[in-house]
N, C-alpha and C. Protein backbone atom coordinates (compact mmCIF):
# COMPACT_ATOMS: atom_id res chain seq x y z
N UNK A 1 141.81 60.71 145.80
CA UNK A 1 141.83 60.18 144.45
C UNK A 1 141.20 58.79 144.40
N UNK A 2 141.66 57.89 145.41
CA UNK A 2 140.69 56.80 145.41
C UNK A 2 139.55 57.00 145.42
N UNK A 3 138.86 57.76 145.82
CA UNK A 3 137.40 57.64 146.07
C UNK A 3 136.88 58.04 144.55
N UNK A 4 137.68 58.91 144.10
CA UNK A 4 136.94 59.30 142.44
C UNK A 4 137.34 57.93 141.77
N UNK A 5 138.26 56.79 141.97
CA UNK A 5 138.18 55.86 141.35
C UNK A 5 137.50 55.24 141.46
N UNK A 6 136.76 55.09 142.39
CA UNK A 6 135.91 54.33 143.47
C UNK A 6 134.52 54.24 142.58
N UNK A 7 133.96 55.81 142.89
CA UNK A 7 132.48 56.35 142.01
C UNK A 7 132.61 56.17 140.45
N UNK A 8 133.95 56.24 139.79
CA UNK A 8 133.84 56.35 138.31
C UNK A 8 133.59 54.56 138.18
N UNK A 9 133.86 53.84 139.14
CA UNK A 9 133.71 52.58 138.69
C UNK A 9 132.55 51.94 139.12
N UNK A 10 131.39 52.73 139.33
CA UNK A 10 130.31 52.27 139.88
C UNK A 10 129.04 53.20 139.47
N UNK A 11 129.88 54.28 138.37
CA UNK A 11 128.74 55.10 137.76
C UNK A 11 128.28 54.10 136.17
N UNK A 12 127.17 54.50 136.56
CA UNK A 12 126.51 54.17 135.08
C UNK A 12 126.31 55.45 134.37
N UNK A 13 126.03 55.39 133.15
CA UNK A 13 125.92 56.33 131.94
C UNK A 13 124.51 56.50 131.81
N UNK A 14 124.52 57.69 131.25
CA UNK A 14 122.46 58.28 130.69
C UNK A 14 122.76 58.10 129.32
N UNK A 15 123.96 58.26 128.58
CA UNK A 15 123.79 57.50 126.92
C UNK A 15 125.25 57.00 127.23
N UNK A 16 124.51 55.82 125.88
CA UNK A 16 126.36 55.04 125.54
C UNK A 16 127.42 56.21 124.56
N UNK A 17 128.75 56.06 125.04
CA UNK A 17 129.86 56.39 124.14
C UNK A 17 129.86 55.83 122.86
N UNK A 18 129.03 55.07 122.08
CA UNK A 18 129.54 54.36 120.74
C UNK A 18 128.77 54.90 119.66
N UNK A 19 129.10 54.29 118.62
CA UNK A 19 128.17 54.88 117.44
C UNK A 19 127.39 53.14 116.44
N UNK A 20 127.22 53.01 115.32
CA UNK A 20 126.63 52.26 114.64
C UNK A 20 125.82 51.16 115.17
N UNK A 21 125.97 49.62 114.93
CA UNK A 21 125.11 48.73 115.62
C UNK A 21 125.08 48.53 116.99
N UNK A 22 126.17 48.96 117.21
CA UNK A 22 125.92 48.51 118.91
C UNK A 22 124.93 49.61 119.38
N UNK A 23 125.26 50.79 119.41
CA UNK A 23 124.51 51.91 119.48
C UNK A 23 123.14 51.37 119.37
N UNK A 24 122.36 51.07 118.12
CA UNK A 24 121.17 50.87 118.00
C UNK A 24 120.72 49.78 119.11
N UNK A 25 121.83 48.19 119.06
CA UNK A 25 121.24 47.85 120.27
C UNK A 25 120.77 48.01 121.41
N UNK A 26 121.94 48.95 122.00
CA UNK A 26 121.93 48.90 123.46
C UNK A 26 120.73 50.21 123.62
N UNK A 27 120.28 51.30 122.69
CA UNK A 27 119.60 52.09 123.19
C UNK A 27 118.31 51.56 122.51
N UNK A 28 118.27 50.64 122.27
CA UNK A 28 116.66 50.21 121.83
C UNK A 28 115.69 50.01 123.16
N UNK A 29 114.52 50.81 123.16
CA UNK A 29 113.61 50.20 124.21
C UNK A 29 112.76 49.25 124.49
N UNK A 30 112.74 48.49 123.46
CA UNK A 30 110.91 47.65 123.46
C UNK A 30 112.09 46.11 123.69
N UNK A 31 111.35 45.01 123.61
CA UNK A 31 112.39 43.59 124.15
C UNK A 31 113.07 44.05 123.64
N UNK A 32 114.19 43.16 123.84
CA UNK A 32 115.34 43.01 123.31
C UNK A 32 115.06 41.29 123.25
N UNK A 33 114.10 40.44 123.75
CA UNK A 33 113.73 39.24 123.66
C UNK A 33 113.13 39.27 122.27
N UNK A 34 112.50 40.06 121.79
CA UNK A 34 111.55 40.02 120.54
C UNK A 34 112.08 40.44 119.49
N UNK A 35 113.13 41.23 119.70
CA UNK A 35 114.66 41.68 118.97
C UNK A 35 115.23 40.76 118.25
N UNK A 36 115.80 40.34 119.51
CA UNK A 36 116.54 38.16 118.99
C UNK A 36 115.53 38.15 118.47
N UNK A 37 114.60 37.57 118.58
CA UNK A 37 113.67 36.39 118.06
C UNK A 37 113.65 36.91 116.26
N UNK A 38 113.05 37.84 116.10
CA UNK A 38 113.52 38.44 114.97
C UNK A 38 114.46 38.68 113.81
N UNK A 39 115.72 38.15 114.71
CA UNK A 39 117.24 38.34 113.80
C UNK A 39 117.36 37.07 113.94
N UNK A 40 117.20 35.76 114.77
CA UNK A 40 117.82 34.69 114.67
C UNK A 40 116.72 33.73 114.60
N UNK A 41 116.91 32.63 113.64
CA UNK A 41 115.92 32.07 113.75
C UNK A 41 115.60 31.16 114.59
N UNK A 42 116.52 30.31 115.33
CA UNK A 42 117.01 30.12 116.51
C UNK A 42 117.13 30.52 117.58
N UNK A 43 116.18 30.89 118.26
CA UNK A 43 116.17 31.50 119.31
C UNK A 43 116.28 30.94 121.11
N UNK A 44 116.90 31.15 121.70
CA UNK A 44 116.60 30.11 122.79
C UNK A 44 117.29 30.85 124.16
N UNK A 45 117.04 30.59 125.96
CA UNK A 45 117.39 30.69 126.60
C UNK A 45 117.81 30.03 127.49
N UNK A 46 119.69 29.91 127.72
CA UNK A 46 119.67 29.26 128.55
C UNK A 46 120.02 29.33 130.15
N UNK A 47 119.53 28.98 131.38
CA UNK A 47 119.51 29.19 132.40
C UNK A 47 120.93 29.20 132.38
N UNK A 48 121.74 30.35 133.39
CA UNK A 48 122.87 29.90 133.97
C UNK A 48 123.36 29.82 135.62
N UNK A 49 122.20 30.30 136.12
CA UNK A 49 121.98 30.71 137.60
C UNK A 49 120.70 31.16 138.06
N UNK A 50 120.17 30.81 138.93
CA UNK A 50 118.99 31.29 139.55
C UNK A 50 118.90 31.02 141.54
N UNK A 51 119.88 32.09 142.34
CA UNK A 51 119.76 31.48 143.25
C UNK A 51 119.90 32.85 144.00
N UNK A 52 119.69 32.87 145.42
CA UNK A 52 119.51 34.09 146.61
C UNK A 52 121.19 34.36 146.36
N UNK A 53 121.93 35.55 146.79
CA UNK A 53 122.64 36.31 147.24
C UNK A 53 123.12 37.21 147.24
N UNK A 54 123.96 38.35 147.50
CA UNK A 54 124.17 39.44 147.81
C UNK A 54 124.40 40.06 145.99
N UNK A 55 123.60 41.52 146.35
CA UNK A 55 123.87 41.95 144.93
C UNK A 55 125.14 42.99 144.77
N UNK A 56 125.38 43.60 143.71
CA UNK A 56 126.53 43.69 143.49
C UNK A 56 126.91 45.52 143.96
N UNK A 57 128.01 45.35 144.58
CA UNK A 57 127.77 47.43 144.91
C UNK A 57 127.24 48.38 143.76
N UNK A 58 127.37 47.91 142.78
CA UNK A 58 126.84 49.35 141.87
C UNK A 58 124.92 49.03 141.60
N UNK A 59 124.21 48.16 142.52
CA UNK A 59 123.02 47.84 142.02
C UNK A 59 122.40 47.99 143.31
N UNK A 60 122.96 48.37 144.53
CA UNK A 60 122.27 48.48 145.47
C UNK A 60 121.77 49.84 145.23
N UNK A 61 121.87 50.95 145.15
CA UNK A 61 121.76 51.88 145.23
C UNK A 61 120.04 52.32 144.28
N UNK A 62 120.56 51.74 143.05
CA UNK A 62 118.86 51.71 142.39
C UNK A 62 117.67 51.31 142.68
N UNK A 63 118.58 50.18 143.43
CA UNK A 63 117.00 49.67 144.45
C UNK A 63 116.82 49.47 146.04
N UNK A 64 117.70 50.93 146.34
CA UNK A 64 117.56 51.17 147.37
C UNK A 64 117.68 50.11 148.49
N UNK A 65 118.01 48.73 148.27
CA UNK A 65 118.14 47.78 149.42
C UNK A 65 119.66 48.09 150.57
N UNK A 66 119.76 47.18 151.12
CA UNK A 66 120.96 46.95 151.88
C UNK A 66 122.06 45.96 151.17
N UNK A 67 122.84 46.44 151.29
CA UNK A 67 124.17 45.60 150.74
C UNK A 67 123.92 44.11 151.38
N UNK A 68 124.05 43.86 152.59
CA UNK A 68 123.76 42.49 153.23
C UNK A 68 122.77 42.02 152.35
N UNK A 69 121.68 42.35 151.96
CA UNK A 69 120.67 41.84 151.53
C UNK A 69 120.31 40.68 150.61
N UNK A 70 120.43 39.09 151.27
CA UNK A 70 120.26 38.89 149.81
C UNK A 70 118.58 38.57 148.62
N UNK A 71 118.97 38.83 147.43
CA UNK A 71 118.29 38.90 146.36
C UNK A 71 118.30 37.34 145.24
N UNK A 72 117.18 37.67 144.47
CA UNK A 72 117.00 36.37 144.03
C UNK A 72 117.77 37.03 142.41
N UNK A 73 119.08 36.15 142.07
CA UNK A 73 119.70 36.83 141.42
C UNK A 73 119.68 35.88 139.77
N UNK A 74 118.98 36.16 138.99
CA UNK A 74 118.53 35.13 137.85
C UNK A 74 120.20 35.59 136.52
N UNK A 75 120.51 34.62 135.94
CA UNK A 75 121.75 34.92 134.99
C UNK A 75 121.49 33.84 133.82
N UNK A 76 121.05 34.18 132.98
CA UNK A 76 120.66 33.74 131.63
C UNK A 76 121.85 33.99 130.53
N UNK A 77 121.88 33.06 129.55
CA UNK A 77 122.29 34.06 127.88
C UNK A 77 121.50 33.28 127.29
N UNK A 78 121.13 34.54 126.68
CA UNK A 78 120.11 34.66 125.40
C UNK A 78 121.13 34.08 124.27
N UNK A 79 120.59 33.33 123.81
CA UNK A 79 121.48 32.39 122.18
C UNK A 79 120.51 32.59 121.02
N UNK A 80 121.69 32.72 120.50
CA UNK A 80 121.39 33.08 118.67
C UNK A 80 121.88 32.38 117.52
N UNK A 81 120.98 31.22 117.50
CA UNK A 81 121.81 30.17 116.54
C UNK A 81 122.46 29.64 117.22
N UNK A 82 122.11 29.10 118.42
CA UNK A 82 123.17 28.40 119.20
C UNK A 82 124.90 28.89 119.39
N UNK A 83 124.10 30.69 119.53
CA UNK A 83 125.75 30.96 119.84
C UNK A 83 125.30 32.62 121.11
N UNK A 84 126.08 32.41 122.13
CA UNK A 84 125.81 33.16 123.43
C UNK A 84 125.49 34.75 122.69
N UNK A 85 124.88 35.19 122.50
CA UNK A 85 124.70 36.64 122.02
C UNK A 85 124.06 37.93 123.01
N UNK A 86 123.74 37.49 124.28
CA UNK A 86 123.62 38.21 125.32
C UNK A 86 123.47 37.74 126.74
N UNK A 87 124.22 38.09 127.62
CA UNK A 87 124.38 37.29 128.83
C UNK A 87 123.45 38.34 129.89
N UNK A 88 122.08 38.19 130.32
CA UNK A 88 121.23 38.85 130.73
C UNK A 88 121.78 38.33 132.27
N UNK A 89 121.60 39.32 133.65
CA UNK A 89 121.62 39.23 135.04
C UNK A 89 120.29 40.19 135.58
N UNK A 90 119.28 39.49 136.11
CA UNK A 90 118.50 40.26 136.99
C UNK A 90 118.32 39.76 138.39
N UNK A 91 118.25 40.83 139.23
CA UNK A 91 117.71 40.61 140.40
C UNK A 91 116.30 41.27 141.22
N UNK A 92 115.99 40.56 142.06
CA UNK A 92 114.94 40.60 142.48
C UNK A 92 114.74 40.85 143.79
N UNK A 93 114.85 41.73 144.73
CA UNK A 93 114.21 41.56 146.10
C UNK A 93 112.98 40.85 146.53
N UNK A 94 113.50 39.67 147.66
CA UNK A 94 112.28 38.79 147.93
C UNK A 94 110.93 39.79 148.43
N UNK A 95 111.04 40.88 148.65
CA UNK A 95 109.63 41.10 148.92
C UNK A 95 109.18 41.49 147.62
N UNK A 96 109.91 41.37 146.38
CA UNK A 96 109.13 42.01 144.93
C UNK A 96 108.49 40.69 144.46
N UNK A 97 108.85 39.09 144.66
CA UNK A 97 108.39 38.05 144.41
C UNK A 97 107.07 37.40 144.78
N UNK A 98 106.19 38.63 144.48
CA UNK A 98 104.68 37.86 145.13
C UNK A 98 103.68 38.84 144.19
N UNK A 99 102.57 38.46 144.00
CA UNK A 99 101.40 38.65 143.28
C UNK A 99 101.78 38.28 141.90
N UNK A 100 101.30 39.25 140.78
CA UNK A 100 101.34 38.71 139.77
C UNK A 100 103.54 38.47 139.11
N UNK A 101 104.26 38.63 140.26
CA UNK A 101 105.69 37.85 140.13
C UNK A 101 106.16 37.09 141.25
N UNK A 102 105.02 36.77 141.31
CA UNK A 102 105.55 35.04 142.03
C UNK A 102 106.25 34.04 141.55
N UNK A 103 105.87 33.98 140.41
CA UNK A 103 106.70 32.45 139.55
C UNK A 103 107.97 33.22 139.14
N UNK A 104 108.17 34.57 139.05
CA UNK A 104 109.45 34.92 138.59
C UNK A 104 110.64 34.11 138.66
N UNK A 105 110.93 33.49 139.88
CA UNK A 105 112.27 32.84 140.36
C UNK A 105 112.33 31.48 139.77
N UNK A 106 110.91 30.94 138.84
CA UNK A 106 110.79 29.80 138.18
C UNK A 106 110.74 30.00 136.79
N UNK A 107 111.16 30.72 136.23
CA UNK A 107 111.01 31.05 134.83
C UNK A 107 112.10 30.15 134.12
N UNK A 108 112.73 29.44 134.70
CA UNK A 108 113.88 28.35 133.86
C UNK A 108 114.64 28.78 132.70
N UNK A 109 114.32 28.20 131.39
CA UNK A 109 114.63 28.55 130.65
C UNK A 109 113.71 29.67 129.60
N UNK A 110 113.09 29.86 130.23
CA UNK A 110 111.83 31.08 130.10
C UNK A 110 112.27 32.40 129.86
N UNK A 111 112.05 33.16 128.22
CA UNK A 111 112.39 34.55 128.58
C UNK A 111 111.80 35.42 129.77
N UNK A 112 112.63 36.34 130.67
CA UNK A 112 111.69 37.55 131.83
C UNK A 112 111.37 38.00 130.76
N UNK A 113 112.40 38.57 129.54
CA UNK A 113 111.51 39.72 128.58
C UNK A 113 110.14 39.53 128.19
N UNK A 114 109.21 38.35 128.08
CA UNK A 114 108.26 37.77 127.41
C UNK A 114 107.21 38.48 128.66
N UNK A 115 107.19 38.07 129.78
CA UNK A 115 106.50 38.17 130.64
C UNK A 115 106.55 39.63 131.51
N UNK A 116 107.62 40.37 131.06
CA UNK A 116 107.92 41.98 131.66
C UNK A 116 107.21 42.91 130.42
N UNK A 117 107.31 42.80 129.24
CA UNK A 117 107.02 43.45 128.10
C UNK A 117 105.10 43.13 127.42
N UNK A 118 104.67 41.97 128.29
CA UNK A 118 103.31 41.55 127.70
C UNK A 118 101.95 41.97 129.49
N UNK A 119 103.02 42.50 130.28
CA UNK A 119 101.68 43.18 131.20
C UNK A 119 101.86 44.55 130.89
N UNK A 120 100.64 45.12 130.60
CA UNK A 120 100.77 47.01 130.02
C UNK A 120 100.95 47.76 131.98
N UNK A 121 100.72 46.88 132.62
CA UNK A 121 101.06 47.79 134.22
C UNK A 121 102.65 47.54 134.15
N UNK A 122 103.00 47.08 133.91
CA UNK A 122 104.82 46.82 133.99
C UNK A 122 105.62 48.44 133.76
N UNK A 123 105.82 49.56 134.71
CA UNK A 123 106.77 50.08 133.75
C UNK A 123 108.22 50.04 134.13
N UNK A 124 108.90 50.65 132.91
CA UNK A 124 110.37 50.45 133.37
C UNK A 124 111.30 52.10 133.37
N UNK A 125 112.12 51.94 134.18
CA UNK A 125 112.91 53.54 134.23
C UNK A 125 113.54 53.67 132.78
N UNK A 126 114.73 54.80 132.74
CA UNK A 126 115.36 54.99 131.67
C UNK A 126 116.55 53.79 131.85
N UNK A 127 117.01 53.91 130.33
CA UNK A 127 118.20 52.81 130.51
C UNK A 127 119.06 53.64 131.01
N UNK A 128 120.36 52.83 131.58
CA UNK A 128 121.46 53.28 131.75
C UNK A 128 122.98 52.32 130.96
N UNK A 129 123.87 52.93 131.16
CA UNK A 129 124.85 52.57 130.43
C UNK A 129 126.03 52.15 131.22
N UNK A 130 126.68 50.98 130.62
CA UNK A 130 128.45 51.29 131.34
C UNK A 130 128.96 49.99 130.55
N UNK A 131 130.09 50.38 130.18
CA UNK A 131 131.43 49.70 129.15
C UNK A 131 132.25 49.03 130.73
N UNK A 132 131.97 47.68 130.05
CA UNK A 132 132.37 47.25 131.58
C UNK A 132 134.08 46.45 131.55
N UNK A 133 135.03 46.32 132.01
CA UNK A 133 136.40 45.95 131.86
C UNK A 133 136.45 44.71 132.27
N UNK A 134 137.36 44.25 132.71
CA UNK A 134 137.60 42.40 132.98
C UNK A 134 137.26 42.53 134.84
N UNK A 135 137.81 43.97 135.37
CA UNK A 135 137.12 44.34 137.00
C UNK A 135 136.13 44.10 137.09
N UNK A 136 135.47 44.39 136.38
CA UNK A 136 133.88 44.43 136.97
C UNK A 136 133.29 42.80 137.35
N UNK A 137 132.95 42.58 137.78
CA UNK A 137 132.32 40.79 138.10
C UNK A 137 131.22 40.60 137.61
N UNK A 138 130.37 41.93 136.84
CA UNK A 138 129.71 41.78 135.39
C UNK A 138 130.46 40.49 134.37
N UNK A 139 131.20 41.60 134.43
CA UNK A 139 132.13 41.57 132.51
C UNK A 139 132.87 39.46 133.39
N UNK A 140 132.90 39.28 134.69
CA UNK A 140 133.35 38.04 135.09
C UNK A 140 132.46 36.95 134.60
N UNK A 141 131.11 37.43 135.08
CA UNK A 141 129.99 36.36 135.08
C UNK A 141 129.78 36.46 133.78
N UNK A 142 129.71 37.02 132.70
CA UNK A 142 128.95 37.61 131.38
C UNK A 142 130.62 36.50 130.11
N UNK A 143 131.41 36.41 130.52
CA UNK A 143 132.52 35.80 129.75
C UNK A 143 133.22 34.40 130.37
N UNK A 144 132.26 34.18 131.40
CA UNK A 144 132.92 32.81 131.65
C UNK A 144 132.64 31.70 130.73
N UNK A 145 131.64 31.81 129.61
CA UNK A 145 131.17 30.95 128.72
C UNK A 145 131.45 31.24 127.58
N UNK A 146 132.56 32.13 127.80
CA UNK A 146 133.02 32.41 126.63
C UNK A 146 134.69 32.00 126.37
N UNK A 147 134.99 31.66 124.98
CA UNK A 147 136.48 31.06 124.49
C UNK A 147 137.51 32.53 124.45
N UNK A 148 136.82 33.15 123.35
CA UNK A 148 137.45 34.46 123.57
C UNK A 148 137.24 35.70 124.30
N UNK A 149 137.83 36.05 125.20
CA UNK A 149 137.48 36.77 125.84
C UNK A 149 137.65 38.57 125.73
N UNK A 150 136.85 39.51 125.23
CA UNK A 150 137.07 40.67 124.81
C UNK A 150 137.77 41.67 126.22
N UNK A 151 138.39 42.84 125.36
CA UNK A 151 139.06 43.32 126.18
C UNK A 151 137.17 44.46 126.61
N UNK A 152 136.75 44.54 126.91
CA UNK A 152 135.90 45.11 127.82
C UNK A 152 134.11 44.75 126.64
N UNK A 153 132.79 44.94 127.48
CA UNK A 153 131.31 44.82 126.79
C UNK A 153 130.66 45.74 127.22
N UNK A 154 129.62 46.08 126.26
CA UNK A 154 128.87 46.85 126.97
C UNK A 154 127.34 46.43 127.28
N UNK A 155 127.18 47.32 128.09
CA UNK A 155 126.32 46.60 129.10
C UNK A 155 124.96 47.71 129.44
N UNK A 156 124.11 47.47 129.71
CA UNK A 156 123.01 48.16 129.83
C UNK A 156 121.69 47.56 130.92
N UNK A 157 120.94 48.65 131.99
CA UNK A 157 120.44 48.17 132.59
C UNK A 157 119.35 49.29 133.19
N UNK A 158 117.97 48.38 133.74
CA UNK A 158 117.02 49.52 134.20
C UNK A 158 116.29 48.52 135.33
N UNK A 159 115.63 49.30 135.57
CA UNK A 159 114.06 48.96 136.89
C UNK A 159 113.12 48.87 136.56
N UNK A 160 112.34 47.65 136.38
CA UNK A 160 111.05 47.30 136.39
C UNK A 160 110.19 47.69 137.44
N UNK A 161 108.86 47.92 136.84
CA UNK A 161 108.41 48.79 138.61
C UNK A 161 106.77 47.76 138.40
N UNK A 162 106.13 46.89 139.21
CA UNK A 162 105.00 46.59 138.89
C UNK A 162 104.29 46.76 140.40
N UNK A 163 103.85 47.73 140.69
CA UNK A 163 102.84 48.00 141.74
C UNK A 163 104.09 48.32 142.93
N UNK A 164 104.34 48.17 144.20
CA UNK A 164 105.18 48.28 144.88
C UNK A 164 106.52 47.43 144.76
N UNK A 165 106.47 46.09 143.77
CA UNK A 165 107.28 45.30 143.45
C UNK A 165 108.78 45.90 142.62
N UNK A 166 109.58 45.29 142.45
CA UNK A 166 110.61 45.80 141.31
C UNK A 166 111.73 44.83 141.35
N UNK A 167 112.29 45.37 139.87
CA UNK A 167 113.66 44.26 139.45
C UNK A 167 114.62 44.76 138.78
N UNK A 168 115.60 44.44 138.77
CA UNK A 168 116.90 45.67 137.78
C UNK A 168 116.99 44.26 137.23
N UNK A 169 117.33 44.96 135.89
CA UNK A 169 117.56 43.78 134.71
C UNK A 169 118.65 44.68 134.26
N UNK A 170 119.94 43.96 133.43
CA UNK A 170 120.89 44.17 133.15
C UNK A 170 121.59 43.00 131.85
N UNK A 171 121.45 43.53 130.83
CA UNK A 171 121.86 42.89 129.81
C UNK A 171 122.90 42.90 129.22
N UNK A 172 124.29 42.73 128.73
CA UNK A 172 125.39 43.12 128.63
C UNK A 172 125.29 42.31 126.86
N UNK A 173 125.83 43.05 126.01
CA UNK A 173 125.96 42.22 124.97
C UNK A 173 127.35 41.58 124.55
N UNK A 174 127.49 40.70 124.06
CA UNK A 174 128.45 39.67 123.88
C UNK A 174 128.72 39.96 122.17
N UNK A 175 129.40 40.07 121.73
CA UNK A 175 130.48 40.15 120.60
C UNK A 175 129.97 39.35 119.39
N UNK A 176 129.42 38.14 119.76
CA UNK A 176 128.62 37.53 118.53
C UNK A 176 127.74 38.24 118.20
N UNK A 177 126.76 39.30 118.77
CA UNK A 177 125.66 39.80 118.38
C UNK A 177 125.90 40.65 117.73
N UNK A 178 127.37 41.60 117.69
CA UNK A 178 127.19 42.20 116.68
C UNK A 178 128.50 42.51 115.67
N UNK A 179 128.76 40.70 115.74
CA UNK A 179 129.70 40.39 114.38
C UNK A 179 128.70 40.77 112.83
């Protein structure tokens, strides 16, 4: 029985469980950077992490690395009106950080969406899904900047593929976005 607790907490979803706005968010494909920009007039990103270490058990597996491994692990929220409306986490294997994503690990306060969505060689897999609880060290990192803290978010994530390179990006949305 542990072990089915084990996998159910480390599976991702092929569609979300929800229905109305969130729905439309989380299964939208094109930015979600150009999305914001669109709804808020205020748009802005702010860095919250950008440094090497181990990625998380449910993300090794997509990109095939080693658990030991560490990765260049970038953690942003996207703000909307100066209010946290998506707390983005990507990582990067250092051998994906060279040719045309070299500067990746310097993008600061720089959308990735801007620069993943404007090369036409960029592609990306299907999304995936998962409603993440206060366990997950998602739903940890994604609400530490936050006052109120929801009883679970949902969260969404895929693979960038540019030549032999790649990156799982993982966006979780935050509760202001779709007050």
């Amino acid at each position: 029985m542990h072990h089915l607790n084990q996998q159910h907490r480390f599976q991702w979803l092929k569609k979300p469980i929800l229905s109305g706005r969130q729905h439309l968010w989380l299964i939208g494909r094109g930015s979600l950077t150009m999305s914001l920009r669109q709804r808020y007039a205020d748009f802005s990103v702010k860095l919250v992490t950008a440094e090497y270490a181990k990625p998380f058990l449910d993300e090794v597996t997509p990109l095939k690395i080693p658990l030991h491994k560490h990765v260049l692990i970038r953690e942003v929220l996207l703000m909307g009106n100066n209010q946290a409306v998506v707390f983005a986490h990507s990582i990067l294997p250092r051998e994906s950080l060279r040719g045309r994503w070299l500067g990746m690990g310097r993008l600061g306060n720089r959308p990735l969406g801007e620069s993943l969505f404007a090369n036409p060689q960029v592609r990306r897999t299907v999304l995936s899904f998962k409603k993440l609880s206060h366990h997950h060290l998602l739903f940890q990192h994604a609400t530490q900047h936050l006052n109120d803290k929801p009883a679970y978010l949902w969260a969404r994530r895929s693979v960038f593929l540019l030549n032999c390179a790649q990156m799982m990006v993982t966006e979780v949305f935050l509760p202001e976005l779709l007050r």
